[in-house]
PDB file of N, CA and C in Angstrom:
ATOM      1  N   UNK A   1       5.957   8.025  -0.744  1.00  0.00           N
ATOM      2  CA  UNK A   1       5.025   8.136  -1.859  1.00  0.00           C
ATOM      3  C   UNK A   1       3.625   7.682  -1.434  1.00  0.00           C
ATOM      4  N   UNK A   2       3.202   6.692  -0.914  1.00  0.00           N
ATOM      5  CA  UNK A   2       2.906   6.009  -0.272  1.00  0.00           C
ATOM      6  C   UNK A   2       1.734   6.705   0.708  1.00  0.00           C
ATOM      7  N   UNK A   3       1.854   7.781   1.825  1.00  0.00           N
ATOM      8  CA  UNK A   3       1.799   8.552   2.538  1.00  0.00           C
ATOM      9  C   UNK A   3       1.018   9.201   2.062  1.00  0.00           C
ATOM     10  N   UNK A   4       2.175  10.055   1.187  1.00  0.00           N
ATOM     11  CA  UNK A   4       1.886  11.391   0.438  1.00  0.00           C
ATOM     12  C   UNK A   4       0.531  11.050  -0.734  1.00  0.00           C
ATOM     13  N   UNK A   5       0.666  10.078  -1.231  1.00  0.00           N
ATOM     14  CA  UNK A   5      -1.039  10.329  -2.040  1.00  0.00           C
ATOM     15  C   UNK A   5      -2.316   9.643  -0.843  1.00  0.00           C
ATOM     16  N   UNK A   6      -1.998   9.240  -0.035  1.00  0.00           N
ATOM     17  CA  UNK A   6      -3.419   9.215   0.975  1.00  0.00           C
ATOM     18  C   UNK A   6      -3.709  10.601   1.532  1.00  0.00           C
ATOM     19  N   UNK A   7      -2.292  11.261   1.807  1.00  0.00           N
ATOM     20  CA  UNK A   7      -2.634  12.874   2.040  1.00  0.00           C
ATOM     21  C   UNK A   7      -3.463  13.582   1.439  1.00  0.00           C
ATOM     22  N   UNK A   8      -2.988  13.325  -0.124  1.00  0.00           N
ATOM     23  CA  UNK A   8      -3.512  14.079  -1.422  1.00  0.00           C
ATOM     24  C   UNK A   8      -5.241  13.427  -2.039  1.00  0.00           C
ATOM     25  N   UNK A   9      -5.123  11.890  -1.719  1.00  0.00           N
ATOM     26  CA  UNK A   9      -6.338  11.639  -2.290  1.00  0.00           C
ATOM     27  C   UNK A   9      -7.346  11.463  -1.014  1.00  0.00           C
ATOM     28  N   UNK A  10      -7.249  10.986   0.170  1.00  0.00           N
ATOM     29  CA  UNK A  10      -8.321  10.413   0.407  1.00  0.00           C
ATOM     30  C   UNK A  10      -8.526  11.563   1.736  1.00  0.00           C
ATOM     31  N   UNK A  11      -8.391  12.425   1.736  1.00  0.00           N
ATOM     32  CA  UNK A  11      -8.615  13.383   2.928  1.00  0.00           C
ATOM     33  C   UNK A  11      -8.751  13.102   4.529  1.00  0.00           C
ATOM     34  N   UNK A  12      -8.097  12.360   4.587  1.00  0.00           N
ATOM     35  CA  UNK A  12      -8.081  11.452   6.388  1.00  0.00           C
ATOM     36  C   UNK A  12      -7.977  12.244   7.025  1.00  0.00           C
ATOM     37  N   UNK A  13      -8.339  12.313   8.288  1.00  0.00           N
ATOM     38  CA  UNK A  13      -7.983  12.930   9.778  1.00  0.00           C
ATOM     39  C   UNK A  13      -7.125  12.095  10.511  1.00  0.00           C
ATOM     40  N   UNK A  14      -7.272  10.713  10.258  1.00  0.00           N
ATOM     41  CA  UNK A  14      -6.162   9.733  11.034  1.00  0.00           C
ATOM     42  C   UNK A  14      -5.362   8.756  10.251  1.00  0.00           C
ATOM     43  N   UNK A  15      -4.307   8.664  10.190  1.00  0.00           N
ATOM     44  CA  UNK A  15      -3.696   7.446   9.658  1.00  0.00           C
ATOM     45  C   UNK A  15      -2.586   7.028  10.542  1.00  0.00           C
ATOM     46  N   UNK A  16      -2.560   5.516  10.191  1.00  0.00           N
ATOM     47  CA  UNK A  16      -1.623   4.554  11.487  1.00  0.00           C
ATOM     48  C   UNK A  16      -1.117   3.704  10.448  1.00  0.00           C
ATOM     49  N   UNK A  17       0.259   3.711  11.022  1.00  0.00           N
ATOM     50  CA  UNK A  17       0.802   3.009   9.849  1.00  0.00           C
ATOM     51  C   UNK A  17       2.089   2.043  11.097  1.00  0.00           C
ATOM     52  N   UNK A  18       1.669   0.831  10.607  1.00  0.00           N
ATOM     53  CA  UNK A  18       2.132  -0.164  11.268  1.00  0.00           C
ATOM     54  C   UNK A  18       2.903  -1.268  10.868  1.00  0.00           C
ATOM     55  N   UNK A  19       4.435  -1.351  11.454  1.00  0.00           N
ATOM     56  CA  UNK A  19       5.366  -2.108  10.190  1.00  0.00           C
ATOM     57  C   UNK A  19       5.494  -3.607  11.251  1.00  0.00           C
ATOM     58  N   UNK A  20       5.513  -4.694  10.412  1.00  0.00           N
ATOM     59  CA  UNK A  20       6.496  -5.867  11.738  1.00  0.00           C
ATOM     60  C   UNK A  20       7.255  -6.770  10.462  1.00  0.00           C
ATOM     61  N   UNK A  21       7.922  -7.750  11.268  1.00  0.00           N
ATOM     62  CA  UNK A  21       8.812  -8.326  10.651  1.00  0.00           C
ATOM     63  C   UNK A  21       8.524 -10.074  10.873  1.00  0.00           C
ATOM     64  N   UNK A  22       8.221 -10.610  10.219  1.00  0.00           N
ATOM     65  CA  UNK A  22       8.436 -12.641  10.879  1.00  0.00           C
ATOM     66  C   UNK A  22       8.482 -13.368   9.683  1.00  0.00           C
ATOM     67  N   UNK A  23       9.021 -14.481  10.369  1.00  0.00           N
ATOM     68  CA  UNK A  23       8.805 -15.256   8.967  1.00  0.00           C
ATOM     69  C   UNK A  23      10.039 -14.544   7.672  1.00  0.00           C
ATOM     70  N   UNK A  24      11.035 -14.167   7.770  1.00  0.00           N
ATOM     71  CA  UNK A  24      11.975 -13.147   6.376  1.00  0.00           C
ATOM     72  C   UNK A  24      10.410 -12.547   6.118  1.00  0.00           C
ATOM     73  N   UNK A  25       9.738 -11.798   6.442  1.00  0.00           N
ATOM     74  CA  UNK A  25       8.897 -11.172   5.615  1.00  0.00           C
ATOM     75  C   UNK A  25       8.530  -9.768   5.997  1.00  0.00           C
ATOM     76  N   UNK A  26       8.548  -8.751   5.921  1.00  0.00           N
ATOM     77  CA  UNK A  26       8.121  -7.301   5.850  1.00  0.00           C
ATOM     78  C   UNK A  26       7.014  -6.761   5.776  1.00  0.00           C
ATOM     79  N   UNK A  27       6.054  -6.406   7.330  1.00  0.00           N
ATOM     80  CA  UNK A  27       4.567  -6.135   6.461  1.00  0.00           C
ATOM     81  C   UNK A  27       4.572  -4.682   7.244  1.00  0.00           C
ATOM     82  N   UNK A  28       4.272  -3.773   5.624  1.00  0.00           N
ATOM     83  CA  UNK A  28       3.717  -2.513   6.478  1.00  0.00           C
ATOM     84  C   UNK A  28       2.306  -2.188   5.625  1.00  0.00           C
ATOM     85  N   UNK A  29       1.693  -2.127   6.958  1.00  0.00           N
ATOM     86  CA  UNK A  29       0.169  -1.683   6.974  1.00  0.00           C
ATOM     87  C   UNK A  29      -0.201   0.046   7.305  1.00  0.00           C
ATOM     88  N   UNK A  30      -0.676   0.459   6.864  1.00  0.00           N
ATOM     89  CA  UNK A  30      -0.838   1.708   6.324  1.00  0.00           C
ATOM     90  C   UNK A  30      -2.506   1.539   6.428  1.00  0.00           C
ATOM     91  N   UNK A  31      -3.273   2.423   7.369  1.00  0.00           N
ATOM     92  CA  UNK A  31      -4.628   2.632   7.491  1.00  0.00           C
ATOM     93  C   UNK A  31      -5.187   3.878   7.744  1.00  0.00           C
ATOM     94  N   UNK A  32      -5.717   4.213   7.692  1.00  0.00           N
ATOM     95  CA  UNK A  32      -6.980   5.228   7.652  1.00  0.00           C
ATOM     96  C   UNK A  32      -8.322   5.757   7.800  1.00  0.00           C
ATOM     97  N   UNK A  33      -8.937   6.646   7.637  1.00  0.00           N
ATOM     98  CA  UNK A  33     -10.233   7.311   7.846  1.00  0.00           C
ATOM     99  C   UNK A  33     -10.961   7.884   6.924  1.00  0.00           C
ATOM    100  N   UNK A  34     -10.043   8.165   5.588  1.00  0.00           N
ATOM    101  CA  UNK A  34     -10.498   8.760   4.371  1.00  0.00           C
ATOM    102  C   UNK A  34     -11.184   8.347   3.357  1.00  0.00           C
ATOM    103  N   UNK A  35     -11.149   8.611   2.171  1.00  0.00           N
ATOM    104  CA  UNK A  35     -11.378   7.841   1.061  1.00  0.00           C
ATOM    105  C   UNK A  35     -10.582   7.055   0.894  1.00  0.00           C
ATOM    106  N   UNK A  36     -10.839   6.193   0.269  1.00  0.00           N
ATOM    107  CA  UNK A  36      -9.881   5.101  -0.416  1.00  0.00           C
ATOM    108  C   UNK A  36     -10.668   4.527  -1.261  1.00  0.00           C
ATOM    109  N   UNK A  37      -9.553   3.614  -2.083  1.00  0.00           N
ATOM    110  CA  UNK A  37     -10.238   2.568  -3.191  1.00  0.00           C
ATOM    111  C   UNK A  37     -10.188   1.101  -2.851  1.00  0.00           C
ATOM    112  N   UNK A  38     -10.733   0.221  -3.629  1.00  0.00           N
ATOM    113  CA  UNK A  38     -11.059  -1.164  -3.447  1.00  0.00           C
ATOM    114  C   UNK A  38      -9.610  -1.822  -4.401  1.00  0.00           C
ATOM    115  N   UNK A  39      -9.842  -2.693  -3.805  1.00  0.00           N
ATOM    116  CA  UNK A  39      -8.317  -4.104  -4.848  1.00  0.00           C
ATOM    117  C   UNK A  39      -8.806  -3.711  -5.767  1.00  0.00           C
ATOM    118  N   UNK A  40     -10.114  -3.728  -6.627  1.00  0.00           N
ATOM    119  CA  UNK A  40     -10.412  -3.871  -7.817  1.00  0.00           C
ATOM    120  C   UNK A  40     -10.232  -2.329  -8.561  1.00  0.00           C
ATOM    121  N   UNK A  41     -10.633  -1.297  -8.074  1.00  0.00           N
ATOM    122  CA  UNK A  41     -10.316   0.195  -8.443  1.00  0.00           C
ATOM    123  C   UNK A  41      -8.368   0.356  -8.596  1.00  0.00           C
ATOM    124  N   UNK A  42      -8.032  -0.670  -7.799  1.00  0.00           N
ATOM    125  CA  UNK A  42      -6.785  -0.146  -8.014  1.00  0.00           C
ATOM    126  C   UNK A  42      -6.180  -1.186  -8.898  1.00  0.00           C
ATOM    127  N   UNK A  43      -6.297  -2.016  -9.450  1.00  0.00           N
ATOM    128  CA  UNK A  43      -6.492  -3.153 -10.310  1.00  0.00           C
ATOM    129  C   UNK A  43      -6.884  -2.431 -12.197  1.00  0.00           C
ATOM    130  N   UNK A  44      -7.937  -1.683 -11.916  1.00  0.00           N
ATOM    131  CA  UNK A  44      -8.446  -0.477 -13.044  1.00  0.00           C
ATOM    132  C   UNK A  44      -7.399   0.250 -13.320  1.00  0.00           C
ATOM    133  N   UNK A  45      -6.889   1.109 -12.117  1.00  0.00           N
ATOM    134  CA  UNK A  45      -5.889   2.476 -12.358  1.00  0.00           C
ATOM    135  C   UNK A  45      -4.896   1.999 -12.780  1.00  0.00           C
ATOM    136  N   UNK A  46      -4.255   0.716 -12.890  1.00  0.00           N
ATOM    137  CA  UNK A  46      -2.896   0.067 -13.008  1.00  0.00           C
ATOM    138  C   UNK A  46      -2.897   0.195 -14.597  1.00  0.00           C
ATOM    139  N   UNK A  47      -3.876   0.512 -15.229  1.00  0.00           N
ATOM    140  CA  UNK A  47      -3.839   0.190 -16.810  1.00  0.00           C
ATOM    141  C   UNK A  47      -4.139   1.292 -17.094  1.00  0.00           C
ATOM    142  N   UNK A  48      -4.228   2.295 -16.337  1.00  0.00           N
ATOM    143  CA  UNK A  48      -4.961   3.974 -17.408  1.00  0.00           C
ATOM    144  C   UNK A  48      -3.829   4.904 -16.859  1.00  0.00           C
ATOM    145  N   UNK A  49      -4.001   5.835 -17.801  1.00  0.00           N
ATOM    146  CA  UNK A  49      -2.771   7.121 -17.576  1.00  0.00           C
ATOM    147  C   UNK A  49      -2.764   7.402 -16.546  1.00  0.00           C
ATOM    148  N   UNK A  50      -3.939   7.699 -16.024  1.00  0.00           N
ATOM    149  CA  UNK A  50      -4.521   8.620 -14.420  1.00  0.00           C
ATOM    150  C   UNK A  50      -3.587   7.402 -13.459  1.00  0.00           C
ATOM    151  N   UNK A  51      -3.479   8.084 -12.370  1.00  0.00           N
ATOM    152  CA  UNK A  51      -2.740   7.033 -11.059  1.00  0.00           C
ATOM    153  C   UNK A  51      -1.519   6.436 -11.036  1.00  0.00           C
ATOM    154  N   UNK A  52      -0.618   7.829 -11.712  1.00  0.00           N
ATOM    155  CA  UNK A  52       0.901   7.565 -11.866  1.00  0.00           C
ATOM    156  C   UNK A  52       1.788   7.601 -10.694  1.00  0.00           C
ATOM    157  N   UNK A  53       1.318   7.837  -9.093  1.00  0.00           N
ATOM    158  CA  UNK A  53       1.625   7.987  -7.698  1.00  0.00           C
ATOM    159  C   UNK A  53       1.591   6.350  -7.410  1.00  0.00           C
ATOM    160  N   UNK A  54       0.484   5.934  -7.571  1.00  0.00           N
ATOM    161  CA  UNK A  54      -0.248   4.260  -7.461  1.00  0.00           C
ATOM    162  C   UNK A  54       1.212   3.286  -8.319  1.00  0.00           C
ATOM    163  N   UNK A  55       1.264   3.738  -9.467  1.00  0.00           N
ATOM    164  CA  UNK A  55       2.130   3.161 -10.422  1.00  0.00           C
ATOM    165  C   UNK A  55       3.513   2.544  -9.880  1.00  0.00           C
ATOM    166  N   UNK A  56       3.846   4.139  -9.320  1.00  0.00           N
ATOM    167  CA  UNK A  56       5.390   4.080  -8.656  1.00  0.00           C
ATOM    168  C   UNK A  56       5.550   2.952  -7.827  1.00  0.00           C
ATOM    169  N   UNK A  57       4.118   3.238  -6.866  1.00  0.00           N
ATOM    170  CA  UNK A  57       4.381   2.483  -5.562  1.00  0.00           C
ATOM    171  C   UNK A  57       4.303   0.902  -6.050  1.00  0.00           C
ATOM    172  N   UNK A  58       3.645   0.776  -6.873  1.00  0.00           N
ATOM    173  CA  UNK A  58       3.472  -1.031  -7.410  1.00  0.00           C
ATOM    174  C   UNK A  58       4.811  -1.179  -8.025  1.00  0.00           C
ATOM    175  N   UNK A  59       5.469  -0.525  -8.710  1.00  0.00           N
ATOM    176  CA  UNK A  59       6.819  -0.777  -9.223  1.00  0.00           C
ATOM    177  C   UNK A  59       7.799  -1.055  -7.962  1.00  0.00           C
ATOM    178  N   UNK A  60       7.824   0.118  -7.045  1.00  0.00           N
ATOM    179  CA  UNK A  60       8.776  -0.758  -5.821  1.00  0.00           C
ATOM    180  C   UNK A  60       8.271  -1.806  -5.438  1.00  0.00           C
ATOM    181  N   UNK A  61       7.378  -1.860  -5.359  1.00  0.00           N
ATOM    182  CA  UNK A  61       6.659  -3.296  -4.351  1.00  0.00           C
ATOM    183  C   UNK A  61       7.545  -4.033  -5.401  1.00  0.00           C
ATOM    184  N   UNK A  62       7.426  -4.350  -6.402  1.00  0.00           N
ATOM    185  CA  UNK A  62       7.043  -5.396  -7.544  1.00  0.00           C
ATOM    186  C   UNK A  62       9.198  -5.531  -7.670  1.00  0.00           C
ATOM    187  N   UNK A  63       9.748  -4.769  -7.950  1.00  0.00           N
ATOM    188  CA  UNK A  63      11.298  -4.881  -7.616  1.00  0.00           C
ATOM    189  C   UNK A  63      11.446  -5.421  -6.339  1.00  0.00           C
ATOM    190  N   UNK A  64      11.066  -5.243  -5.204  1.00  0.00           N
ATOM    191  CA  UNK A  64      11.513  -6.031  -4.085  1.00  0.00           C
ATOM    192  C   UNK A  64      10.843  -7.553  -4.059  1.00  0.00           C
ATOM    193  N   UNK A  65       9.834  -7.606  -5.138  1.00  0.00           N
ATOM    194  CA  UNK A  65       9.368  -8.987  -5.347  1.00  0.00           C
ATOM    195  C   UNK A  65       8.349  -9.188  -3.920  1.00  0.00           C
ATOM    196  N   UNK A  66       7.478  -8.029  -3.866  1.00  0.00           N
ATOM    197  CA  UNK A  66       6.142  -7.707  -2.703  1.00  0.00           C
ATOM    198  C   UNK A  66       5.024  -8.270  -3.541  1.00  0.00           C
ATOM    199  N   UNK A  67       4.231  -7.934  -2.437  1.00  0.00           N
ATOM    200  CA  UNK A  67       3.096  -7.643  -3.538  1.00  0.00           C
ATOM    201  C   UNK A  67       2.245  -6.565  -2.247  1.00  0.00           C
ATOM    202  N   UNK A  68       0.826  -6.283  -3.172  1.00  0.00           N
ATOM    203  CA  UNK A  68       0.198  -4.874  -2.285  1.00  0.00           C
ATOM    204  C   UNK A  68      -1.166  -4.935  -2.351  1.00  0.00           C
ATOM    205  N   UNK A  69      -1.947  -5.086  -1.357  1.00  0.00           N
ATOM    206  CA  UNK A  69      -3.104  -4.961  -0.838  1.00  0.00           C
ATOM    207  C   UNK A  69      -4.013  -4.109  -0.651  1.00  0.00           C
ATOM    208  N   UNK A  70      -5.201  -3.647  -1.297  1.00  0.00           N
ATOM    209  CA  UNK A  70      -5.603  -2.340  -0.790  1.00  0.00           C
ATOM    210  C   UNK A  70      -7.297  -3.310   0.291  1.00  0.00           C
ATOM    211  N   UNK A  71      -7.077  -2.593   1.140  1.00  0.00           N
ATOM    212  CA  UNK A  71      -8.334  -3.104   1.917  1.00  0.00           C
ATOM    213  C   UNK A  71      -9.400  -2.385   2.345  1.00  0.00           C
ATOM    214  N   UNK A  72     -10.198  -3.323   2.570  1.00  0.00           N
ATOM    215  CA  UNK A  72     -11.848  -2.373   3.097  1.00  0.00           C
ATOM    216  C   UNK A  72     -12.011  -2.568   4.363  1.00  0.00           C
ATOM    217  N   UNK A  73     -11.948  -1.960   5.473  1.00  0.00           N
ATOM    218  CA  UNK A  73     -12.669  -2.802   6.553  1.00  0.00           C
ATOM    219  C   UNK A  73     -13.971  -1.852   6.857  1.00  0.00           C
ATOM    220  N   UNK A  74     -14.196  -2.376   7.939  1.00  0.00           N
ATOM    221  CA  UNK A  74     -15.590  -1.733   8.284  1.00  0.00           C
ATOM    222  C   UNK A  74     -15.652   0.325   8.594  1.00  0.00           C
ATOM    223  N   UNK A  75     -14.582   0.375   9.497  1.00  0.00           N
ATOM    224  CA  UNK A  75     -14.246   1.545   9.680  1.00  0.00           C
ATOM    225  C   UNK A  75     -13.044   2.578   8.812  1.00  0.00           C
ATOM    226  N   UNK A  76     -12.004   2.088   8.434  1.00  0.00           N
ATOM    227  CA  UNK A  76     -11.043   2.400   7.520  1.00  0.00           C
ATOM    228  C   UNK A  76     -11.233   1.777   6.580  1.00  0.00           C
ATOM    229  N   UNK A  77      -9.821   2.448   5.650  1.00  0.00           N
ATOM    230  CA  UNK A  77      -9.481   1.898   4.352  1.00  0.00           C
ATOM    231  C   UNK A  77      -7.840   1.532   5.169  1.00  0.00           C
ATOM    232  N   UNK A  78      -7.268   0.629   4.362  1.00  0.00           N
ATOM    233  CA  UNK A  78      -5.689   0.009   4.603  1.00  0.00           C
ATOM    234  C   UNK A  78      -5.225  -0.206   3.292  1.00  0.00           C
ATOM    235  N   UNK A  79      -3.655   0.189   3.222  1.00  0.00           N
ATOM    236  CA  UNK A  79      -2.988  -0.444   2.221  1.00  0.00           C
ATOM    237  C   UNK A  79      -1.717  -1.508   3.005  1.00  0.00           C
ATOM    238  N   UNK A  80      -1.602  -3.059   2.874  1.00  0.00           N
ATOM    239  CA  UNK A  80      -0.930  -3.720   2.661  1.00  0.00           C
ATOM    240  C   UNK A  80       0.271  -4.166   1.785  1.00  0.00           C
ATOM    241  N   UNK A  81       1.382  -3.933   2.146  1.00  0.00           N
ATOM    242  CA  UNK A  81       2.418  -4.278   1.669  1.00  0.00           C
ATOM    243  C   UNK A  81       3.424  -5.013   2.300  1.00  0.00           C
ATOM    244  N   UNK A  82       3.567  -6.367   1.433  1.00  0.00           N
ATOM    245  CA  UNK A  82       4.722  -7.458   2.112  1.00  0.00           C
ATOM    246  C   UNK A  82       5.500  -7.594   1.150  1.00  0.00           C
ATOM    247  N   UNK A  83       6.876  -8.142   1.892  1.00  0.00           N
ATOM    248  CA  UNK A  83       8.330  -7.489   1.082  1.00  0.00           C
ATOM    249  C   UNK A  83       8.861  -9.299   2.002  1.00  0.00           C
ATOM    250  N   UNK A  84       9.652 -10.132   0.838  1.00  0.00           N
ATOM    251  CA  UNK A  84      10.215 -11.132   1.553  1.00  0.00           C
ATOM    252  C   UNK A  84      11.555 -10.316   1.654  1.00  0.00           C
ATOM    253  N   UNK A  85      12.635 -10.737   2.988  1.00  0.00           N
ATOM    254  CA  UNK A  85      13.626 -10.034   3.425  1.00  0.00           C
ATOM    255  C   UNK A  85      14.549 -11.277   3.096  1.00  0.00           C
ATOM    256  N   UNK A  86      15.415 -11.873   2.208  1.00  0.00           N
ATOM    257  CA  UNK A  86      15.997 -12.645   2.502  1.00  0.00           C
ATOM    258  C   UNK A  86      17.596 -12.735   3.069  1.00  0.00           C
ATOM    259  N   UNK A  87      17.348 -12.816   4.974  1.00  0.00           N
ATOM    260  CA  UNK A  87      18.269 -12.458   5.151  1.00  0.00           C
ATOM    261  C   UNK A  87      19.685 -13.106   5.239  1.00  0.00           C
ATOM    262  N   UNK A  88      19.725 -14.280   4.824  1.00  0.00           N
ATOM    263  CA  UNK A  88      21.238 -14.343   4.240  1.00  0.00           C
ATOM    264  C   UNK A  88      22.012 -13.005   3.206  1.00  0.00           C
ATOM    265  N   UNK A  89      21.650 -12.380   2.770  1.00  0.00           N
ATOM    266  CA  UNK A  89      22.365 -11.142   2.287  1.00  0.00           C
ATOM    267  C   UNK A  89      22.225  -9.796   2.700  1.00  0.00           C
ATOM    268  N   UNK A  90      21.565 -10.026   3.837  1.00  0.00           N
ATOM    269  CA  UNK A  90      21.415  -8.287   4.649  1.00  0.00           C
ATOM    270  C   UNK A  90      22.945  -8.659   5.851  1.00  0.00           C
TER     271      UNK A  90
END
C-alpha cells in the first residue's frame, strides 16, 4: 500500500526502501525523489475524507502498535515506520 501510493502520488524516478531489525524493533524506511508531504500535511489528511491509502497504512502501523514518520531531508522525501517485534511469541 505503502509503495503503491508513492507510485501514484509523488511521481519518483527513484525509491529505496530499507528494512533492519535491533533492539525487538522493525524499521522500514521507504525514500525517494518525488513529491511528498510533511508530518504535518499528513497529520491534516488523517482527519479529512481525501487520503484513504494514508488511512490504511496508519491503521496497520497503529494495530502492530508502530508508529510512522513522514520526513524531509534535503534531497528526498522518506516515510518511517517502526513496529516493536516482541519476540518471545514469534
Amino acid at each position: 500500500e505503502l509503495l503503491n501510493n508513492v507510485l501514484k502520488h509523488a511521481n519518483p524516478s527513484e525509491i529505496k526502501i530499507v528494512s533492519s531489525y535491533n533492539n525487538s524493533n522493525l524499521e522500514i524506511l521507504l525514500s525517494h525523489n518525488g513529491h511528498g508531504i510533511s508530518q504535518q500535511q499528513f497529520e491534516e489528511l488523517r482527519y479529512k475524507k481525501d487520503g484513504l491509502g494514508l488511512k490504511n497504512i496508519m491503521n496497520r502501523v497503529i494495530l502492530l502498535r508502530g508508529d510512522i514518520d513522514f520526513i524531509k531531508n534535503p534531497i528526498d522525501y522518506g516515510i518511517r515506520i517502526n513496529v516493536p517485534i516482541d519476540t518471545r511469541t514469534v
